[in-house]
C-alpha atoms as a PDB file:
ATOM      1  CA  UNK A   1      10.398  -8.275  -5.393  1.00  0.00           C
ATOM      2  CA  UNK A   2      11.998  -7.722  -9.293  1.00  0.00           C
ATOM      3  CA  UNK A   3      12.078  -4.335 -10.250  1.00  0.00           C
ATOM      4  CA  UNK A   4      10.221  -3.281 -12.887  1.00  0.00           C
ATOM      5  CA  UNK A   5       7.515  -6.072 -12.613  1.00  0.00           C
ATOM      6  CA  UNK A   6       3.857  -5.753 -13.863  1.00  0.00           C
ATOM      7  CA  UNK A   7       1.055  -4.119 -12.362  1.00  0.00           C
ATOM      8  CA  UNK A   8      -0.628  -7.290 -13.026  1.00  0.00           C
ATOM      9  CA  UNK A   9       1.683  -8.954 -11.009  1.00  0.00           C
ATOM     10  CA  UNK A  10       1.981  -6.632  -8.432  1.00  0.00           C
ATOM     11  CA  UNK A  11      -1.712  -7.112  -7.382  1.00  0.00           C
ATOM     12  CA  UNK A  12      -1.613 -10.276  -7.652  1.00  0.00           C
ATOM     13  CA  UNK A  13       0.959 -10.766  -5.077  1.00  0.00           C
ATOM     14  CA  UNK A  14      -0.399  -8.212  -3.029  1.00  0.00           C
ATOM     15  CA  UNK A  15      -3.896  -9.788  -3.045  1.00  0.00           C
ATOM     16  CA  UNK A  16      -1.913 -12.813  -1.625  1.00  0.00           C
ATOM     17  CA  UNK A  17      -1.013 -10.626   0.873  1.00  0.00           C
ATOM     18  CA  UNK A  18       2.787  -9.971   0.249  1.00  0.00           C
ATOM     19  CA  UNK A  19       3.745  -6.438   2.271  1.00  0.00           C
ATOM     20  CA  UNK A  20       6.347  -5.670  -0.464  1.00  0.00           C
ATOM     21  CA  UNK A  21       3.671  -5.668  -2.837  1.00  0.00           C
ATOM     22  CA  UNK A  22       1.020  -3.796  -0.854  1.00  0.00           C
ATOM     23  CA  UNK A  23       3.908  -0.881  -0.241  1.00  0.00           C
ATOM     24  CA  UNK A  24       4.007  -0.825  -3.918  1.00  0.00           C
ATOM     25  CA  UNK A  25       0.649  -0.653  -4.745  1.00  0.00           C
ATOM     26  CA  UNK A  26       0.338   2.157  -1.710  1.00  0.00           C
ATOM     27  CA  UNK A  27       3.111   4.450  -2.956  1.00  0.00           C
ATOM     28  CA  UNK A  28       2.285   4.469  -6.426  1.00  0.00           C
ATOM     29  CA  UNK A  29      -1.369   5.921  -5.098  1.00  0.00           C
ATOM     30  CA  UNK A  30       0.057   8.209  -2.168  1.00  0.00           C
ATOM     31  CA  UNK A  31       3.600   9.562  -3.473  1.00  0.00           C
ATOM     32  CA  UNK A  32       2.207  11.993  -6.084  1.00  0.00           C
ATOM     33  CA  UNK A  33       0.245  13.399  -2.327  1.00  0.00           C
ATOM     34  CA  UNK A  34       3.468  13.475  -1.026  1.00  0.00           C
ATOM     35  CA  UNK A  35       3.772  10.640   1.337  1.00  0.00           C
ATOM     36  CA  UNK A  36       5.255   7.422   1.960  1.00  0.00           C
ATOM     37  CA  UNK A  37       4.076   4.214   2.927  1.00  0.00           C
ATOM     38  CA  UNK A  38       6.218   1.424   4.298  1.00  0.00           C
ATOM     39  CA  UNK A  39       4.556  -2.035   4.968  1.00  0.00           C
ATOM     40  CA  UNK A  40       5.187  -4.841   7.718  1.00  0.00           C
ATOM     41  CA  UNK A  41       4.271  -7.645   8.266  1.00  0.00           C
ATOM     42  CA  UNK A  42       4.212  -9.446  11.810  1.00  0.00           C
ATOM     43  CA  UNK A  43       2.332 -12.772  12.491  1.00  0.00           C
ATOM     44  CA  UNK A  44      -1.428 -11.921  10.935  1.00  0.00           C
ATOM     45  CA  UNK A  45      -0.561  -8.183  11.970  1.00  0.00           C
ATOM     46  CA  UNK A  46      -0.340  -5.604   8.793  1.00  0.00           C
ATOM     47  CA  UNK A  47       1.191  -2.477  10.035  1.00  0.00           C
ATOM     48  CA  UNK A  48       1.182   0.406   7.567  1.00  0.00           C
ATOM     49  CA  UNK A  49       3.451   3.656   7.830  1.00  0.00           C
ATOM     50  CA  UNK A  50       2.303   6.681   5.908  1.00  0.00           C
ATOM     51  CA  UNK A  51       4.663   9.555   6.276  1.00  0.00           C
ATOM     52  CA  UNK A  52       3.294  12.786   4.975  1.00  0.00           C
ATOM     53  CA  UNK A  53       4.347  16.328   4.813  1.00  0.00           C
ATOM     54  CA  UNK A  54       0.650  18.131   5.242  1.00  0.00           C
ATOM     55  CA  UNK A  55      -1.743  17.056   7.646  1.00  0.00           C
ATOM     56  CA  UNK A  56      -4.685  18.587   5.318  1.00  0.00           C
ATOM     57  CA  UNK A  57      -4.613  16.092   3.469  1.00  0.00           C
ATOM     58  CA  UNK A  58      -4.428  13.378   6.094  1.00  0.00           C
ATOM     59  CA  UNK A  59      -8.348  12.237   5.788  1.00  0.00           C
ATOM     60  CA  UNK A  60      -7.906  11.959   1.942  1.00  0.00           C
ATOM     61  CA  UNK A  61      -4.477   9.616   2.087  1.00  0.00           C
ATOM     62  CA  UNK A  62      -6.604   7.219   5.067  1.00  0.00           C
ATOM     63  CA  UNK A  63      -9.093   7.453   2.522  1.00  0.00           C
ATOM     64  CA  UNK A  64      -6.941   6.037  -0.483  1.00  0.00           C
ATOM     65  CA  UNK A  65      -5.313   3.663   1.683  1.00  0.00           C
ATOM     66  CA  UNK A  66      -9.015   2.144   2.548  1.00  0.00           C
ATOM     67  CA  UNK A  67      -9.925   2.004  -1.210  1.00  0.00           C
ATOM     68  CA  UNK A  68      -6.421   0.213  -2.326  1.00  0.00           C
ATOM     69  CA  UNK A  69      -7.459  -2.525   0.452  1.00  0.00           C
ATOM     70  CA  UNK A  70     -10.806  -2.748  -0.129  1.00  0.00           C
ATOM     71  CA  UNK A  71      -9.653  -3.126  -3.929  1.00  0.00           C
ATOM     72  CA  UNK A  72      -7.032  -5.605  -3.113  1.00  0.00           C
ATOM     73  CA  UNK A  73      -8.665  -8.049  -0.237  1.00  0.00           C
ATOM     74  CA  UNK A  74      -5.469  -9.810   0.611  1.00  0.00           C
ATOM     75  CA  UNK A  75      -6.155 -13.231   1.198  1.00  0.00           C
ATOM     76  CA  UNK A  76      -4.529 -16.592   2.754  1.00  0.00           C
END
């Protein structure tokens, strides 16, 4: 993916279901927490890595992650 593309563009290709993009669209939500999400993609399989420094927060990143999906219904 181009650096410095548009948000517009970004959730478009995530809603397409590109991991790249849906990393992208996680990180800008979760960094400012203080994690990090890395994205995979394996047959139909999503996996989704959040790395985080405090666990207190760990019900509000799931949380976020839920509503960016939910928001973003990747499709075929």
């Amino acid at each position: 993916m181009v650096t410095g593309i548009s948000s517009d563009a970004v959730i478009g290709f995530a809603k397409q279901g590109h991991p790249q993009a849906i990393a992208v669209l996680l990180n800008r939500a979760l960094v400012p927490h203080g994690a990090h999400v890395k994205v995979r993609q394996k047959e139909e399989l999503l996996k989704i890595l959040i790395n985080f420094l405090r666990e207190t927060e760990l019900e509000l990143l799931v949380n976020r992650v839920q509503e960016i999906l939910n928001e973003i219904t990747p499709q075929k």
